[in-house]
Protein backbone atom coordinates (compact mmCIF):
# COMPACT_ATOMS: atom_id res chain seq x y z
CA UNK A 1 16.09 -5.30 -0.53
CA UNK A 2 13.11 -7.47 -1.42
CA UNK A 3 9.31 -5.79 -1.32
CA UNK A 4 8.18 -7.61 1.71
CA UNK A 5 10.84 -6.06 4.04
CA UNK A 6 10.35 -2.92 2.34
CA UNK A 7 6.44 -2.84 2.86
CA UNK A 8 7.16 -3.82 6.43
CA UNK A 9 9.80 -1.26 7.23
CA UNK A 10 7.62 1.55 5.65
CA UNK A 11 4.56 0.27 7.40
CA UNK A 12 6.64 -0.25 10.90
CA UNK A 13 7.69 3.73 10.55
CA UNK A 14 11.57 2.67 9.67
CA UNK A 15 13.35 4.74 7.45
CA UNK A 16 13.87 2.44 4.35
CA UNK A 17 17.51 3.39 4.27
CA UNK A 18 18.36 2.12 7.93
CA UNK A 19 19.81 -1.61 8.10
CA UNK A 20 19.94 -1.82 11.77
CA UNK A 21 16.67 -3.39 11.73
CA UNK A 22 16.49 -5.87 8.71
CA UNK A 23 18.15 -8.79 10.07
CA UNK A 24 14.83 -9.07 12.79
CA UNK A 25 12.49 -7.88 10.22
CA UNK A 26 13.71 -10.87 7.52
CA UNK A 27 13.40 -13.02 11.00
CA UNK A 28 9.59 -11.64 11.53
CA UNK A 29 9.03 -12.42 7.76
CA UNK A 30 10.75 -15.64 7.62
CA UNK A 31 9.23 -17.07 11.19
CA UNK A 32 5.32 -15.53 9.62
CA UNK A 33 6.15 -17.13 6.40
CA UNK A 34 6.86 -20.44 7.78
CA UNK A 35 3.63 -20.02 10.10
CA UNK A 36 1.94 -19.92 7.25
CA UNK A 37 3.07 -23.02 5.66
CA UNK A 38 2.56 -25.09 8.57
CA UNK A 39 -0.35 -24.10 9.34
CA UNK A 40 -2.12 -24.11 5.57
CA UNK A 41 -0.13 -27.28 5.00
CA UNK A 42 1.09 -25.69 1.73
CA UNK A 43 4.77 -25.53 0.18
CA UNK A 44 5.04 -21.56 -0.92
CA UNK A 45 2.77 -18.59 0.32
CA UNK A 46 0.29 -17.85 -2.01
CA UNK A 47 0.07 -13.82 -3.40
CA UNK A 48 -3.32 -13.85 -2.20
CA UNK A 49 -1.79 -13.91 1.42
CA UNK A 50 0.77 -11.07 1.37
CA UNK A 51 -1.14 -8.66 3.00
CA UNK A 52 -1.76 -11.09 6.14
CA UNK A 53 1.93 -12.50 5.94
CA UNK A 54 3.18 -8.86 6.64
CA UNK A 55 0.13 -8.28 9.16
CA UNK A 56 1.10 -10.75 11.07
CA UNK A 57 5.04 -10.15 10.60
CA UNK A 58 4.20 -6.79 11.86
CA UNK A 59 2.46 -7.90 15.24
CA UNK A 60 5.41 -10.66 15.81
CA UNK A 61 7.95 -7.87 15.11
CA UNK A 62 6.21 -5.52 17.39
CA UNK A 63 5.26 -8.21 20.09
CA UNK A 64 8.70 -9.71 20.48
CA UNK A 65 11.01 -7.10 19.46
CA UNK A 66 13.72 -9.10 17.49
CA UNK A 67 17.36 -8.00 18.17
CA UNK A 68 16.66 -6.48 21.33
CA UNK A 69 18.12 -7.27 24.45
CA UNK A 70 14.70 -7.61 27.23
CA UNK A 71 11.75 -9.19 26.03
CA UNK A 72 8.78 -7.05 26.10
CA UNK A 73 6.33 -7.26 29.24
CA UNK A 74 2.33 -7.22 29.00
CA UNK A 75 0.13 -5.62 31.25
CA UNK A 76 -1.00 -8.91 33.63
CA UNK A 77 -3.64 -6.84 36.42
CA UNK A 78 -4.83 -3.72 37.13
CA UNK A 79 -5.90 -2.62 40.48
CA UNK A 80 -7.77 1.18 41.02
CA UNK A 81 -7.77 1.46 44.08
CA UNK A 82 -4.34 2.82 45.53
CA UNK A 83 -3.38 1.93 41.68
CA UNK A 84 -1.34 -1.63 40.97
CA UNK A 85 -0.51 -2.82 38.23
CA UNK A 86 1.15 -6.07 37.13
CA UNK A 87 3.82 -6.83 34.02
CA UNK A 88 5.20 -10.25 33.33
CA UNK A 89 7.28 -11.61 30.41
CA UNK A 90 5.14 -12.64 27.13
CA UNK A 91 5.68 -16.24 26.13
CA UNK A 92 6.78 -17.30 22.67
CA UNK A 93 4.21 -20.13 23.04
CA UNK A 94 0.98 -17.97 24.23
CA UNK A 95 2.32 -15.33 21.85
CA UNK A 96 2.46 -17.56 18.41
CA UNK A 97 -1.29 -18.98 19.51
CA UNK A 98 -3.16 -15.66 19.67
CA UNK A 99 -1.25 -14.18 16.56
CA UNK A 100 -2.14 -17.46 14.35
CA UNK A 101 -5.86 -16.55 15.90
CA UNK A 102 -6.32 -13.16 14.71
CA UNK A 103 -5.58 -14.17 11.28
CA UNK A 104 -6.86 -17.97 11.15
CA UNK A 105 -9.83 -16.75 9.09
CA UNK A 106 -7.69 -15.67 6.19
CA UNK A 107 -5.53 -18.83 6.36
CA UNK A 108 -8.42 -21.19 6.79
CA UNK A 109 -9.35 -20.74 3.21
CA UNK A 110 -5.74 -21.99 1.81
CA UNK A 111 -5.77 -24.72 4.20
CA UNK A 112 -5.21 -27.94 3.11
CA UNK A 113 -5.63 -31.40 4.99
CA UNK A 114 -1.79 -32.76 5.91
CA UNK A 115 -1.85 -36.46 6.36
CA UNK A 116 1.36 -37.92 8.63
């Protein structure tokens, strides 16, 4: 087992010897890790960004539950009175926007122009 998925199972609460969940964790890693890349424009993820490539592995991992069946719901409206509230599906699109937010700061200083 490599360090990253280690880290991220110990951070994510998972016992280290339970396999059920690696093949969506090495998805969350691989899918951060290549967010990463496109984003900074840069060939290999530099050691200086580990800490946010697991960050943000964690939130994708925890947002859109790999491996399982129903894709999570997020609150949509709330209503006091009488109480209502509102779920709807998260979208993959919406979802990989605000996570690249949260952490553009960090990435912004290993960004490099990309010409086409």
């Amino acid at each position: 087992m490599n360090k990253k998925l280690a880290t991220l199972k110990s951070l994510l609460g998972i016992e280290i010897q339970d396999n059920s969940k690696d093949i969506p964790l090495e998805f969350a890693l691989d899918n951060t890790e290549e967010i990463i890349k496109n984003y900074c424009n840069i060939d290999k993820v530099p050691a200086e960004l580990h800490t946010t490539h697991i960050r943000m592995a964690m939130d994708l991992y925890r947002m859109e539950q790999p491996g399982e069946e129903d894709t999570p719901l997020v609150e949509t409206s709330v209503k006091e009175g009488d109480t209502t509230v509102n779920y709807s599906k998260v979208h993959t699109s919406e979802y990989m926007g605000s996570i690249l937010k949260d952490y553009k700061k960090n990435l912004n200083r290993f960004r490099k122009v990309g010409f086409s």
